[in-house]
PDB file of N, CA and C in Angstrom:
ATOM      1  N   UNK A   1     -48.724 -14.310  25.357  1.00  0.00           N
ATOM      2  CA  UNK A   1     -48.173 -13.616  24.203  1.00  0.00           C
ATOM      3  C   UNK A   1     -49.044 -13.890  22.986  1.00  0.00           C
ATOM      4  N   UNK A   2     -48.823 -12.936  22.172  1.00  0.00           N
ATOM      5  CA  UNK A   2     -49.894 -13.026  20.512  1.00  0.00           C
ATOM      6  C   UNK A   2     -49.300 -14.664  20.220  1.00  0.00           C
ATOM      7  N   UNK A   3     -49.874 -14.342  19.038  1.00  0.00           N
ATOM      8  CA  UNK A   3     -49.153 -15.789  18.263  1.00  0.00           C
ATOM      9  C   UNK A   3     -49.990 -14.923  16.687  1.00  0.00           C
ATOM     10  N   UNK A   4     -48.791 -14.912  16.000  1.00  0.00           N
ATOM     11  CA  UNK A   4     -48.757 -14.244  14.431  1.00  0.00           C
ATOM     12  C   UNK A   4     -48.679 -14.894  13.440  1.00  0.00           C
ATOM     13  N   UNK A   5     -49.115 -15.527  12.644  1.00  0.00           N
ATOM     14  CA  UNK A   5     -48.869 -16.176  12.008  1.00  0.00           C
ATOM     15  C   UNK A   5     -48.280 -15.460  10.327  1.00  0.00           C
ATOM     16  N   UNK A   6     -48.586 -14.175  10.149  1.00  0.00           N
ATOM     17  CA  UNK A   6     -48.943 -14.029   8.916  1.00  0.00           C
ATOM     18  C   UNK A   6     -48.460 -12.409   9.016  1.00  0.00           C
ATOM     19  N   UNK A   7     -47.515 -11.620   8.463  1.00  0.00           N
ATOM     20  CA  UNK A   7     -46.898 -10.049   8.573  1.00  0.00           C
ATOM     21  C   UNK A   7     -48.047  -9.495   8.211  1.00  0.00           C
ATOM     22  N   UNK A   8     -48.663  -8.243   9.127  1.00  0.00           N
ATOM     23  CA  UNK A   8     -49.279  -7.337   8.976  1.00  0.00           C
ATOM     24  C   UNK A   8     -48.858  -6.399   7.542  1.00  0.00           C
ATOM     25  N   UNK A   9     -47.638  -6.075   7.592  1.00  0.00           N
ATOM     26  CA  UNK A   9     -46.591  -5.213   6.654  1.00  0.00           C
ATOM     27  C   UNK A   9     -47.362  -6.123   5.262  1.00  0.00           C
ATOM     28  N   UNK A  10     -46.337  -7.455   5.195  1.00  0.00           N
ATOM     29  CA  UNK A  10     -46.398  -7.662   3.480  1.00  0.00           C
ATOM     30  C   UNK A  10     -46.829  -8.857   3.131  1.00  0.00           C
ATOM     31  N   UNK A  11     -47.962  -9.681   4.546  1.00  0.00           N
ATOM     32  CA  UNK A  11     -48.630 -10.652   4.282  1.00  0.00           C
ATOM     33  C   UNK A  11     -47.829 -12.315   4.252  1.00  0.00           C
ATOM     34  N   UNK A  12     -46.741 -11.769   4.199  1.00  0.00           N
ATOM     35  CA  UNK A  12     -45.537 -13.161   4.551  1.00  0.00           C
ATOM     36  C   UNK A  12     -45.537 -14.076   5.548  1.00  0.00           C
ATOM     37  N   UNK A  13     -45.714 -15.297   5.152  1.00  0.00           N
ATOM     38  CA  UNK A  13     -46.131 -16.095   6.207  1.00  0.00           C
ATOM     39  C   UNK A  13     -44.976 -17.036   7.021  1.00  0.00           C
ATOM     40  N   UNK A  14     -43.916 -16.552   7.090  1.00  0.00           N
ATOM     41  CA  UNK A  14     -42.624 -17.308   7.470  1.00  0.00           C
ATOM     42  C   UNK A  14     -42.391 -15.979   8.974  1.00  0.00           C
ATOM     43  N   UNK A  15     -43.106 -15.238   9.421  1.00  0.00           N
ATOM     44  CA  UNK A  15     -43.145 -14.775  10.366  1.00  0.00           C
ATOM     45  C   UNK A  15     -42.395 -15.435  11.699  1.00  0.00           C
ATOM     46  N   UNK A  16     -41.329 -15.028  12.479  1.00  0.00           N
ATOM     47  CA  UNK A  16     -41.133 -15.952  13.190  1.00  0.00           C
ATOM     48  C   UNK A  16     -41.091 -15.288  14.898  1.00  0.00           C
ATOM     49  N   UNK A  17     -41.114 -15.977  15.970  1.00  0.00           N
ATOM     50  CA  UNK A  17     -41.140 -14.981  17.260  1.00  0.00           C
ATOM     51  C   UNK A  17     -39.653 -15.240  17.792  1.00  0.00           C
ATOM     52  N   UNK A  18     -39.700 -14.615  18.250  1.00  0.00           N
ATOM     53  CA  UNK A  18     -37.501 -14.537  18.733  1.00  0.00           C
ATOM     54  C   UNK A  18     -37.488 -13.830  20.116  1.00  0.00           C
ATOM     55  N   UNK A  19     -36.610 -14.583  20.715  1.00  0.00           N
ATOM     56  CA  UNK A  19     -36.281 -13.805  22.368  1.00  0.00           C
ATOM     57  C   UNK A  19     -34.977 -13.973  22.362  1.00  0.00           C
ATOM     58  N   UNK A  20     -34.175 -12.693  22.226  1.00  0.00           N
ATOM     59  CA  UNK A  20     -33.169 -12.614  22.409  1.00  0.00           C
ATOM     60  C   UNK A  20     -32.782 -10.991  22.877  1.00  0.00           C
ATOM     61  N   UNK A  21     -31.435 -10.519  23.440  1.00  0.00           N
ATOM     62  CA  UNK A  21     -31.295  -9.174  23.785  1.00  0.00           C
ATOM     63  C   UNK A  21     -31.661  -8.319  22.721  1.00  0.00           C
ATOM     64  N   UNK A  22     -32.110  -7.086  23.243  1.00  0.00           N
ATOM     65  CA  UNK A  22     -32.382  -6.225  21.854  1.00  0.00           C
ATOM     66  C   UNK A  22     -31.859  -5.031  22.453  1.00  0.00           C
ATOM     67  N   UNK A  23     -31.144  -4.160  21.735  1.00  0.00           N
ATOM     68  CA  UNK A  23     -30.644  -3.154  21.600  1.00  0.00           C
ATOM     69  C   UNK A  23     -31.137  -2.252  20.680  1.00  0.00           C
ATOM     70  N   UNK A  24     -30.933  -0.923  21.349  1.00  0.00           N
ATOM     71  CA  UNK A  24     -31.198   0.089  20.518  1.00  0.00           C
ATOM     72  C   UNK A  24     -30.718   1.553  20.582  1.00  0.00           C
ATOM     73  N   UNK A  25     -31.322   2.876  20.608  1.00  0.00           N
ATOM     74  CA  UNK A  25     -30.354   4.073  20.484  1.00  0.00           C
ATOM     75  C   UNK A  25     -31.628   4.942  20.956  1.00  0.00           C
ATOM     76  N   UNK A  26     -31.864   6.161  21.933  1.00  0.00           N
ATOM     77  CA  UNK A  26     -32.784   7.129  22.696  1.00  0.00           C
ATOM     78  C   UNK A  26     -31.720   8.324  22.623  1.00  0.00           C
ATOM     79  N   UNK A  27     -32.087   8.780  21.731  1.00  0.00           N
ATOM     80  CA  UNK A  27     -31.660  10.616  21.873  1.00  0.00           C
ATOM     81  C   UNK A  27     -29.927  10.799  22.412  1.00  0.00           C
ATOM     82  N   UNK A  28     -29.120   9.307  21.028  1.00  0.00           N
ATOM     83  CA  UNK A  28     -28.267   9.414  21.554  1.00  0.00           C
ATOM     84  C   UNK A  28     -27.448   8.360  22.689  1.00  0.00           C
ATOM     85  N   UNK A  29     -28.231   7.695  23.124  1.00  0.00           N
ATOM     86  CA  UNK A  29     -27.895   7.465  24.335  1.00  0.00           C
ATOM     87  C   UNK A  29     -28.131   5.284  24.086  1.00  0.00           C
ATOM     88  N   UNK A  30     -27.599   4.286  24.107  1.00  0.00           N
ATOM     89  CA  UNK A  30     -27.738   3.457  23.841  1.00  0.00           C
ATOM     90  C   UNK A  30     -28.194   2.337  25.245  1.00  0.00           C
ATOM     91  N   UNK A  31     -29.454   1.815  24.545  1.00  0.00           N
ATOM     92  CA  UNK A  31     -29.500   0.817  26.273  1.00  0.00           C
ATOM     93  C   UNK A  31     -29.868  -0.544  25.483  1.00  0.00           C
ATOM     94  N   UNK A  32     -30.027  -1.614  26.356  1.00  0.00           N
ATOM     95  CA  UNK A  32     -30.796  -3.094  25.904  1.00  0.00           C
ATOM     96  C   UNK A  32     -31.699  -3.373  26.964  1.00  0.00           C
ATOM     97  N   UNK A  33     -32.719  -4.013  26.211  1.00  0.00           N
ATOM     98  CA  UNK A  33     -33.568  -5.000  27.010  1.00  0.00           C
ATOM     99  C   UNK A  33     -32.962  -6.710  26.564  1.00  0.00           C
ATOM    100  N   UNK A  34     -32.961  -6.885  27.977  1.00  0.00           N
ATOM    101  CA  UNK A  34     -32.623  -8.353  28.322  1.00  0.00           C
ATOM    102  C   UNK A  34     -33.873  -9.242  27.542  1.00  0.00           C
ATOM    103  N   UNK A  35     -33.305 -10.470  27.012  1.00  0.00           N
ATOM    104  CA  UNK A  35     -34.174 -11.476  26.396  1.00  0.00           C
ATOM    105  C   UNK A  35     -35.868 -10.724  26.345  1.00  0.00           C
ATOM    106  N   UNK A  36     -35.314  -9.811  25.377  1.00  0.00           N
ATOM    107  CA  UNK A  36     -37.260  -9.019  24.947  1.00  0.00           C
ATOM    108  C   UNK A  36     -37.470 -10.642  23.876  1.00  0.00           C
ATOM    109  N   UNK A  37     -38.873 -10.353  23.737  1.00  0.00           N
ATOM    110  CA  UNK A  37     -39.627 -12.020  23.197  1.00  0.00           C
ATOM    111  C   UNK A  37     -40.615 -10.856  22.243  1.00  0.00           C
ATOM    112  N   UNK A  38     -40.316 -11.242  20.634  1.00  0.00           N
ATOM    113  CA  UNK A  38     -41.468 -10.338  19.588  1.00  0.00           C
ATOM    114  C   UNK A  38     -41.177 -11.688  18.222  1.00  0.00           C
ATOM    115  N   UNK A  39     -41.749 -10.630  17.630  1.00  0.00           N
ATOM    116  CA  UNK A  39     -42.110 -11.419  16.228  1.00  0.00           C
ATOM    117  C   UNK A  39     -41.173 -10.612  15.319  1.00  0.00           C
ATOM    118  N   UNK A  40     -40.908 -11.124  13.803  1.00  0.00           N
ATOM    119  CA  UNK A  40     -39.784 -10.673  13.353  1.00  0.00           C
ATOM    120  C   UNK A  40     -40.393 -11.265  11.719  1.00  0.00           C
ATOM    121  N   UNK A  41     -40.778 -10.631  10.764  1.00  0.00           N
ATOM    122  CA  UNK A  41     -40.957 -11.212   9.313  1.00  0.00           C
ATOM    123  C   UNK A  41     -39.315 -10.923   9.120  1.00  0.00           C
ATOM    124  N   UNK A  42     -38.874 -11.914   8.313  1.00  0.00           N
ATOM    125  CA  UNK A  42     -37.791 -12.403   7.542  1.00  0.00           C
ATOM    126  C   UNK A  42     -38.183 -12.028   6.183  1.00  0.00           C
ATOM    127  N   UNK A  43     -39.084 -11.438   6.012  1.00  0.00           N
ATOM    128  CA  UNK A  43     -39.272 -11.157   4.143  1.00  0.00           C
ATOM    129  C   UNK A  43     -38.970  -9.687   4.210  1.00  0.00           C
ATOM    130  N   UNK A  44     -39.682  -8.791   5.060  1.00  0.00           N
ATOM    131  CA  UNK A  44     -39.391  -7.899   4.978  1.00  0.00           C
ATOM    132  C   UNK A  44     -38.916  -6.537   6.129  1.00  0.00           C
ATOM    133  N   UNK A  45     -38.834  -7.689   7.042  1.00  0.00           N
ATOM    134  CA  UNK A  45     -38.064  -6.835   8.356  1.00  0.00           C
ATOM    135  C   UNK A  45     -38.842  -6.349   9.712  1.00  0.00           C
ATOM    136  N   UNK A  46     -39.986  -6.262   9.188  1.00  0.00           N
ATOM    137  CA  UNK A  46     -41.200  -6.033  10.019  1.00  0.00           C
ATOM    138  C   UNK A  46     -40.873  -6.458  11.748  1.00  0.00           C
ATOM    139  N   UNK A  47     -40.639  -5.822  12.745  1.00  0.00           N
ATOM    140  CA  UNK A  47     -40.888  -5.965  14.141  1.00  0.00           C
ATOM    141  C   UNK A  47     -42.615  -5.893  15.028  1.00  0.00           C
ATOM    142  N   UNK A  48     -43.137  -7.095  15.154  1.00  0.00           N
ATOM    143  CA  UNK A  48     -44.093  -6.681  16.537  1.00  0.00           C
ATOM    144  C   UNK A  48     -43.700  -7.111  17.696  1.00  0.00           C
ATOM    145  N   UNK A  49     -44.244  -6.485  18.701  1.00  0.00           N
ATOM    146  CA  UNK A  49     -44.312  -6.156  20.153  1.00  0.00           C
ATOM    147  C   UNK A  49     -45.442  -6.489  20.551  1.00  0.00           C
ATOM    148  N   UNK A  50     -45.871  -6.894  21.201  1.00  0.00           N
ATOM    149  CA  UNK A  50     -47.300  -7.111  22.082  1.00  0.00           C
ATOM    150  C   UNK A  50     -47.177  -6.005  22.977  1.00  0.00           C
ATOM    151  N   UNK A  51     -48.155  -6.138  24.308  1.00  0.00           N
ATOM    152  CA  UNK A  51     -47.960  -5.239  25.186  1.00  0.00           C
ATOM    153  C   UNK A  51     -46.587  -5.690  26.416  1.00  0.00           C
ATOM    154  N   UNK A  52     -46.680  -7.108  26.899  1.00  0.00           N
ATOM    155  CA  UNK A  52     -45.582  -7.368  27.352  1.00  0.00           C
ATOM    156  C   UNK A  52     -44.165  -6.874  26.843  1.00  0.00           C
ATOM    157  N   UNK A  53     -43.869  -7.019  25.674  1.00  0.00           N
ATOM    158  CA  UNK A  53     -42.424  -6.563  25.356  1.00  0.00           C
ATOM    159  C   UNK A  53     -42.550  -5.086  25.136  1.00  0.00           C
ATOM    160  N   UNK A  54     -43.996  -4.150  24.615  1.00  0.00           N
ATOM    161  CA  UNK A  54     -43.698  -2.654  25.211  1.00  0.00           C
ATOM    162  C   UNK A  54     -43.750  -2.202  26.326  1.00  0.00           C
ATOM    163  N   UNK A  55     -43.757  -3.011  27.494  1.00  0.00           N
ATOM    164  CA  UNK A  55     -43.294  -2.824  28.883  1.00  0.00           C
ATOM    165  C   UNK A  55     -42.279  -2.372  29.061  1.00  0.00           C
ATOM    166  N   UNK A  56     -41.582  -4.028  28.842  1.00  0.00           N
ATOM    167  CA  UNK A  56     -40.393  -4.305  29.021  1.00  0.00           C
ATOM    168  C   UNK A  56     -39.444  -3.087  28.524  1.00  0.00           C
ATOM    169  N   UNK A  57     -39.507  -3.177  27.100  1.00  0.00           N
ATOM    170  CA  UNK A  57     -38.518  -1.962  26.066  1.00  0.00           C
ATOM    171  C   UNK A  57     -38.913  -0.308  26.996  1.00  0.00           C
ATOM    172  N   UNK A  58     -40.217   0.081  27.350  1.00  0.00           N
ATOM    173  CA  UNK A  58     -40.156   1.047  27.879  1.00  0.00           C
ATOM    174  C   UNK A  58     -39.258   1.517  29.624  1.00  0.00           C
ATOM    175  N   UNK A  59     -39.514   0.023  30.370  1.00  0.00           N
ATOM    176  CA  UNK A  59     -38.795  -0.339  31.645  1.00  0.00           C
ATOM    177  C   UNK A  59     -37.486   0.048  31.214  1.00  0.00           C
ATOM    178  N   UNK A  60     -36.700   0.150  30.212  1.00  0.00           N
ATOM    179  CA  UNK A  60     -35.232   0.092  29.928  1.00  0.00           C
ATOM    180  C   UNK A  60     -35.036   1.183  29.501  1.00  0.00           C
ATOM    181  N   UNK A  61     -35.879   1.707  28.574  1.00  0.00           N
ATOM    182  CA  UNK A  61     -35.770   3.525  27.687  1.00  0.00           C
ATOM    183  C   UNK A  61     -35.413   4.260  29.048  1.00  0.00           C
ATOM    184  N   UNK A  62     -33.864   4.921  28.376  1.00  0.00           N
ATOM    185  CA  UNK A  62     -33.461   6.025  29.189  1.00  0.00           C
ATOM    186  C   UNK A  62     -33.936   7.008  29.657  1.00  0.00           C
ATOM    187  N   UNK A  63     -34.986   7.622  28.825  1.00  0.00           N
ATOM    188  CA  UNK A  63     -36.217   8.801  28.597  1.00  0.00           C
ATOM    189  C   UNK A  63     -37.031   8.783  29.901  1.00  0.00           C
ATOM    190  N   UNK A  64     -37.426   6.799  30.193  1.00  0.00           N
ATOM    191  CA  UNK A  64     -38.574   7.135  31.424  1.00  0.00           C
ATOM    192  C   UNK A  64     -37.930   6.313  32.123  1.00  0.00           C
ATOM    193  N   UNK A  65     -36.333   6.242  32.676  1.00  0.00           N
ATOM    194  CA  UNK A  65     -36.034   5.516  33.335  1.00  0.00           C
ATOM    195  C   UNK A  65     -36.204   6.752  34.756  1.00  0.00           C
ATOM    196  N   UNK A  66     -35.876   6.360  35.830  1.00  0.00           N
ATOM    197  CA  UNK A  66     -35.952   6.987  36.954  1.00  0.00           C
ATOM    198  C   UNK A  66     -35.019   8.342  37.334  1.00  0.00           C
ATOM    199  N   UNK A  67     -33.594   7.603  36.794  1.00  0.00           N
ATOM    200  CA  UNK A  67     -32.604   8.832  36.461  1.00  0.00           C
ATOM    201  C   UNK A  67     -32.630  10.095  35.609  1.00  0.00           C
ATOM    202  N   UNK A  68     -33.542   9.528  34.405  1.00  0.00           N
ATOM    203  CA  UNK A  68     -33.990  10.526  33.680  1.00  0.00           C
ATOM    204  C   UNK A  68     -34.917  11.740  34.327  1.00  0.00           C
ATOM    205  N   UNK A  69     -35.998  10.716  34.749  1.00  0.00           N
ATOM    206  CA  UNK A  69     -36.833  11.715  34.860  1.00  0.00           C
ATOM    207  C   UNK A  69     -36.457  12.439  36.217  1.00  0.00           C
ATOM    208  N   UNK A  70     -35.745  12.356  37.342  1.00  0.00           N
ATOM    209  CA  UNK A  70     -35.039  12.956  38.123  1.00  0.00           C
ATOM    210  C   UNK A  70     -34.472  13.840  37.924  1.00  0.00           C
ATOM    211  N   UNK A  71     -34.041  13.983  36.673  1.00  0.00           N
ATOM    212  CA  UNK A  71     -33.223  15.067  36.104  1.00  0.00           C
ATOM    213  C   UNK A  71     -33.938  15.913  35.101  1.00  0.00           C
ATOM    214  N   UNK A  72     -34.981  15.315  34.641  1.00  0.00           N
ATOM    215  CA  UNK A  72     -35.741  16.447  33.856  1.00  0.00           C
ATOM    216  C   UNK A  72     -36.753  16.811  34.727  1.00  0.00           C
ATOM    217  N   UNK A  73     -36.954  16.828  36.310  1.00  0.00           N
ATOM    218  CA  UNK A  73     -37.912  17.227  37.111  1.00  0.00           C
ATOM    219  C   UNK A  73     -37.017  18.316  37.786  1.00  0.00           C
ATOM    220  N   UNK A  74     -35.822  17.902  38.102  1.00  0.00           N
ATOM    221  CA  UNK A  74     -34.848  19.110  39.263  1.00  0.00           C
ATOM    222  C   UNK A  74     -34.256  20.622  38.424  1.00  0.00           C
TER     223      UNK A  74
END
């Protein structure tokens, strides 16, 4: 995983990394990724992802889950 020390956004250096469930909302439709692991500035809200946790978050998106696309193929 990265290691951040410092927000891209607003240069804040209290940047911190967090693994916990994350939730969110797809066209409507609400799912979670289990213990996703990112970075999080506390000054100004800022989220990164590496490539591991845009795996993960994409593995879970309803959009390219298997059911989906089953149904936007038939």
């Amino acid at each position: 995983m990265l290691e951040i020390t410092t927000c891209p956004t607003c240069g804040g250096k209290r940047i911190r990394r967090l693994r916990q469930d994350w939730k969110d909302e797809y066209q409507g439709v609400a799912y979670e990724v289990p213990d996703l692991e990112y970075f999080e500035c506390p000054d100004c809200g800022e989220k990164i992802y590496d490539r591991s946790a845009m795996r993960k978050i994409e593995a879970h998106l309803p959009a390219l889950s298997g059911s989906a696309l089953a149904r936007k193929s038939a």
